[in-house]
C-alpha atoms as a PDB file:
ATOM      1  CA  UNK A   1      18.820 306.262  84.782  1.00  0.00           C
ATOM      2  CA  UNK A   2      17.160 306.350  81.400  1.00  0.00           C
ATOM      3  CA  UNK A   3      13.506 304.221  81.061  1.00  0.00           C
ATOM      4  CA  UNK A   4      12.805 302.755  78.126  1.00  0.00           C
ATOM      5  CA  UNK A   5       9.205 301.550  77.293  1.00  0.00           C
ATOM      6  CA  UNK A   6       8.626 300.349  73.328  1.00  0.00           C
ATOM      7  CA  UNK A   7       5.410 299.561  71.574  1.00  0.00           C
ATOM      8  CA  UNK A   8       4.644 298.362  67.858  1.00  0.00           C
ATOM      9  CA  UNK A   9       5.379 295.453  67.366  1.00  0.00           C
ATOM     10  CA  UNK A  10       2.471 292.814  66.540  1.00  0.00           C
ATOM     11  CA  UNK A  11       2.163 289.697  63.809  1.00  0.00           C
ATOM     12  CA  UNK A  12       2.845 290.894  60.300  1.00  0.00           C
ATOM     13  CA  UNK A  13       2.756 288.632  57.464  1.00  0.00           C
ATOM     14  CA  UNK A  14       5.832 288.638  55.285  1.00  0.00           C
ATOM     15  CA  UNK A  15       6.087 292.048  52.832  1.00  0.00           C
ATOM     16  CA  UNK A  16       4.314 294.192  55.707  1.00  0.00           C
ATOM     17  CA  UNK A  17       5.380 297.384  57.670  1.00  0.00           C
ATOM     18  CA  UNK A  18       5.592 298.110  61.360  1.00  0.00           C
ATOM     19  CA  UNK A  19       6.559 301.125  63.511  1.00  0.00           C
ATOM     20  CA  UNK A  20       7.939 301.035  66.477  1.00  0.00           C
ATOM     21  CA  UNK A  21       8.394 303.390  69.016  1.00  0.00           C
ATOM     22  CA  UNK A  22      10.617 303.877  71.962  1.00  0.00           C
ATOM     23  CA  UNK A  23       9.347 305.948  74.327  1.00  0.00           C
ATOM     24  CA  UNK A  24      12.776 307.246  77.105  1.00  0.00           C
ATOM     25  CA  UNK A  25      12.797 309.295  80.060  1.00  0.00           C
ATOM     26  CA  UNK A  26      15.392 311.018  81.048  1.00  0.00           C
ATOM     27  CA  UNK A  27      18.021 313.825  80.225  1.00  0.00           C
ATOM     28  CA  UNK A  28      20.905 311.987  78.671  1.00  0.00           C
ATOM     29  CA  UNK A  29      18.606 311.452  75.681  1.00  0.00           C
ATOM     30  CA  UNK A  30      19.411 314.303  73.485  1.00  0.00           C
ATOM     31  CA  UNK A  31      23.020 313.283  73.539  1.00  0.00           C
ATOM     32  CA  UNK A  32      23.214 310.340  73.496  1.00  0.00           C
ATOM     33  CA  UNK A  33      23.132 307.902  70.218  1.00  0.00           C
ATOM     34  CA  UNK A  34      20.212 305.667  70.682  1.00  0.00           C
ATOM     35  CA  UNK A  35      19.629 301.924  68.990  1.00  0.00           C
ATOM     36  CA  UNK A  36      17.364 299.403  67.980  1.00  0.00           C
ATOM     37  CA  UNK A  37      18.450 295.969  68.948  1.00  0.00           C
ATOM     38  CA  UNK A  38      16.304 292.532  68.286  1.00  0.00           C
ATOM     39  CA  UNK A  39      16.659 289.253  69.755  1.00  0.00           C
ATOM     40  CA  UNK A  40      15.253 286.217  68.294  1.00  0.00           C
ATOM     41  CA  UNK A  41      14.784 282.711  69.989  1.00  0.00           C
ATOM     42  CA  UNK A  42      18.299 280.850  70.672  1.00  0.00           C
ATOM     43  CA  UNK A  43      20.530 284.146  69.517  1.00  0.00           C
ATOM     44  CA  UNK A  44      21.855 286.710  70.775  1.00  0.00           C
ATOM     45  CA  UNK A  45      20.824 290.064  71.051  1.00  0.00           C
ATOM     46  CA  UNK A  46      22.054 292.334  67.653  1.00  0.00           C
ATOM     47  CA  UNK A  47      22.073 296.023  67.236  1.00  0.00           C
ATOM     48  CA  UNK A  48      19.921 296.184  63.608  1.00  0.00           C
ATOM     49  CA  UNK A  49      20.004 300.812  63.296  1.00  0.00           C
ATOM     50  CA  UNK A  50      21.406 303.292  65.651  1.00  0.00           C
ATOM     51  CA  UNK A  51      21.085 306.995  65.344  1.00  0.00           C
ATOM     52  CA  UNK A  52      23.357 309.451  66.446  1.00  0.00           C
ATOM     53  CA  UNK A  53      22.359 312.640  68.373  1.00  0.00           C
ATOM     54  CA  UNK A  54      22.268 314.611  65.150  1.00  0.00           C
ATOM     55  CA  UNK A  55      19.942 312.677  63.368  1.00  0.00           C
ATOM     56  CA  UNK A  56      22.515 310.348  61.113  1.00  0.00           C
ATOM     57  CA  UNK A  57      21.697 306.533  61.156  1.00  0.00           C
ATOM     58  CA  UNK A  58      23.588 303.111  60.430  1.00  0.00           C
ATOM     59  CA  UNK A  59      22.035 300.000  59.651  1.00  0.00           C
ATOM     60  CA  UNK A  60      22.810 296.225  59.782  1.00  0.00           C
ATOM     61  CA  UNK A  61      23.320 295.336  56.554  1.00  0.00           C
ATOM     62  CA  UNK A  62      20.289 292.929  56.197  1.00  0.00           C
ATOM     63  CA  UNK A  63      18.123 295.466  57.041  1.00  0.00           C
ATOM     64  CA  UNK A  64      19.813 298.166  55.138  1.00  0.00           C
ATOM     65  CA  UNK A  65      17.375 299.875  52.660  1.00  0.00           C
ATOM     66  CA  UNK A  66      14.351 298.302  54.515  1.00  0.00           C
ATOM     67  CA  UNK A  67      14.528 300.186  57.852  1.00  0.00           C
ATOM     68  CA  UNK A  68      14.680 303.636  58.714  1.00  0.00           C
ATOM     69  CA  UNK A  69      15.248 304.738  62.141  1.00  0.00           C
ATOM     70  CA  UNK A  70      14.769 308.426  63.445  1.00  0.00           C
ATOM     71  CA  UNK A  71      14.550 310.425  66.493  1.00  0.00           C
ATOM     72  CA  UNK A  72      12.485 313.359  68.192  1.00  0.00           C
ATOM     73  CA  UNK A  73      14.534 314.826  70.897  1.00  0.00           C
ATOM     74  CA  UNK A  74      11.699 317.263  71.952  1.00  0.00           C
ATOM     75  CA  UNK A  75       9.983 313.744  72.524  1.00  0.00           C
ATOM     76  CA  UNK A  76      12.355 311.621  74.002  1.00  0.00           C
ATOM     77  CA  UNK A  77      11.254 309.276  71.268  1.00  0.00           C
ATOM     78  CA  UNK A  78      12.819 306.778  69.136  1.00  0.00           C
ATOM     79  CA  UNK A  79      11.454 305.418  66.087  1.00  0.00           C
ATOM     80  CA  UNK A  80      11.915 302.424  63.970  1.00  0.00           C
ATOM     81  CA  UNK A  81       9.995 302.263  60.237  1.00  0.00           C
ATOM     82  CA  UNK A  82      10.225 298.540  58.862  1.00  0.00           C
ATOM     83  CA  UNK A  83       9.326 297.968  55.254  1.00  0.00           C
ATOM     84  CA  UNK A  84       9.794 294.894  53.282  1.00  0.00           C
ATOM     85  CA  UNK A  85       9.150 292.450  56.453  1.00  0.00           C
ATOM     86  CA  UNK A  86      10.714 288.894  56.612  1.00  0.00           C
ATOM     87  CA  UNK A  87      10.525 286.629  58.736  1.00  0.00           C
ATOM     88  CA  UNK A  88      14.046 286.480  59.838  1.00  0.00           C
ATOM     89  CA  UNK A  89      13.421 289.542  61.224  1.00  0.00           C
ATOM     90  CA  UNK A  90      11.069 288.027  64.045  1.00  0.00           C
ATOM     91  CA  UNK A  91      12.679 288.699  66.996  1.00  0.00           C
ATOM     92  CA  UNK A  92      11.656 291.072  70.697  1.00  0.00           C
ATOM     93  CA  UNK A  93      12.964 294.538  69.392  1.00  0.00           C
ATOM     94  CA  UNK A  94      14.209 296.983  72.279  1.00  0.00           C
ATOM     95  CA  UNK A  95      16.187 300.357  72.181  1.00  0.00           C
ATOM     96  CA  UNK A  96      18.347 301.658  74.219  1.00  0.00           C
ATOM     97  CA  UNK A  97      21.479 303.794  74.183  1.00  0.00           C
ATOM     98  CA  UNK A  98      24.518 302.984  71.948  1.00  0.00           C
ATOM     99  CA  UNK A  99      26.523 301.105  73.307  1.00  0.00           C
ATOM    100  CA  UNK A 100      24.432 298.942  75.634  1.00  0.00           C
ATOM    101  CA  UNK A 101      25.404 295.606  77.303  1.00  0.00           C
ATOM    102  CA  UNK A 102      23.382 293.031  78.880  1.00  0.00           C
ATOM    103  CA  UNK A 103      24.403 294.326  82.784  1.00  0.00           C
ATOM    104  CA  UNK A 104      22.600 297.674  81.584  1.00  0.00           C
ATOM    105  CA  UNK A 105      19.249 298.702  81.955  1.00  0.00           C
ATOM    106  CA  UNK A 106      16.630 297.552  79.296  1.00  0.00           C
ATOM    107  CA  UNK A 107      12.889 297.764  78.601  1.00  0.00           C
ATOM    108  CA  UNK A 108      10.414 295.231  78.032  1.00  0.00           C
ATOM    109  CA  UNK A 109      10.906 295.131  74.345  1.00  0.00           C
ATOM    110  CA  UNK A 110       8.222 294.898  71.659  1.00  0.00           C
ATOM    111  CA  UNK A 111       7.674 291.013  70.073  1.00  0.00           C
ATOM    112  CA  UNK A 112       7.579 291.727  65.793  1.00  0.00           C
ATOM    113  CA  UNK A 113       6.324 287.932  64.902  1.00  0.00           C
ATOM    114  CA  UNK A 114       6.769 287.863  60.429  1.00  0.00           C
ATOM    115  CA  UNK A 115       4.793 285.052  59.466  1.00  0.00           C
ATOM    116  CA  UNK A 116       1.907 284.027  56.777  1.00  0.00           C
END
């Protein structure tokens, strides 16, 4: 079973940059497509960027041209560069594989607060 711990998030004000990191154990990694998901209070959970194995990433379309997600298999890390912070994009971030439901396994998540 893969284990999932993220870190990076923190309170931002509105126009700021975080990165977060996923940090996963395990050997399904490397092939595997991985994903950055956010929930915010009273929603549901949303996949915002997923990477594939080779490298190739898809967005959410509000995020689209703000975030930039990339992997290092040699590190079992996941990354997630957000530029151009708003605050409807306060939410718990987590990552996990591609697809995940909410019966699967998932780490504590990261809080990313947007706020002046």
């Amino acid at each position: 079973q893969v284990q999932l711990v993220e870190s990076g998030g923190g309170l931002v004000q509105p126009g700021g940059s975080l990165r977060l990191s996923c940090a996963a154990s395990g050997s399904i990694f490397s092939i595997n497509a991985m994903g950055w998901y956010r929930q915010a209070p009273g929603k549901q959970r949303e996949l915002v960027a997923r990477i594939s194995n080779g490298g190739i990433g898809n967005y959410l379309a509000s995020v689209k041209g703000r975030f930039t997600i990339s992997r290092d298999n040699a590190k079992n890390t996941v990354y997630l560069q957000m530029t151009s912070l708003k605050p409807e994009d306060t939410a718990v971030y987590y990552c996990n594989l591609v697809p995940a439901g909410p019966n699967d396994y998932w780490g504590q998540g990261t809080q990313v607060a947007v706020s002046s």
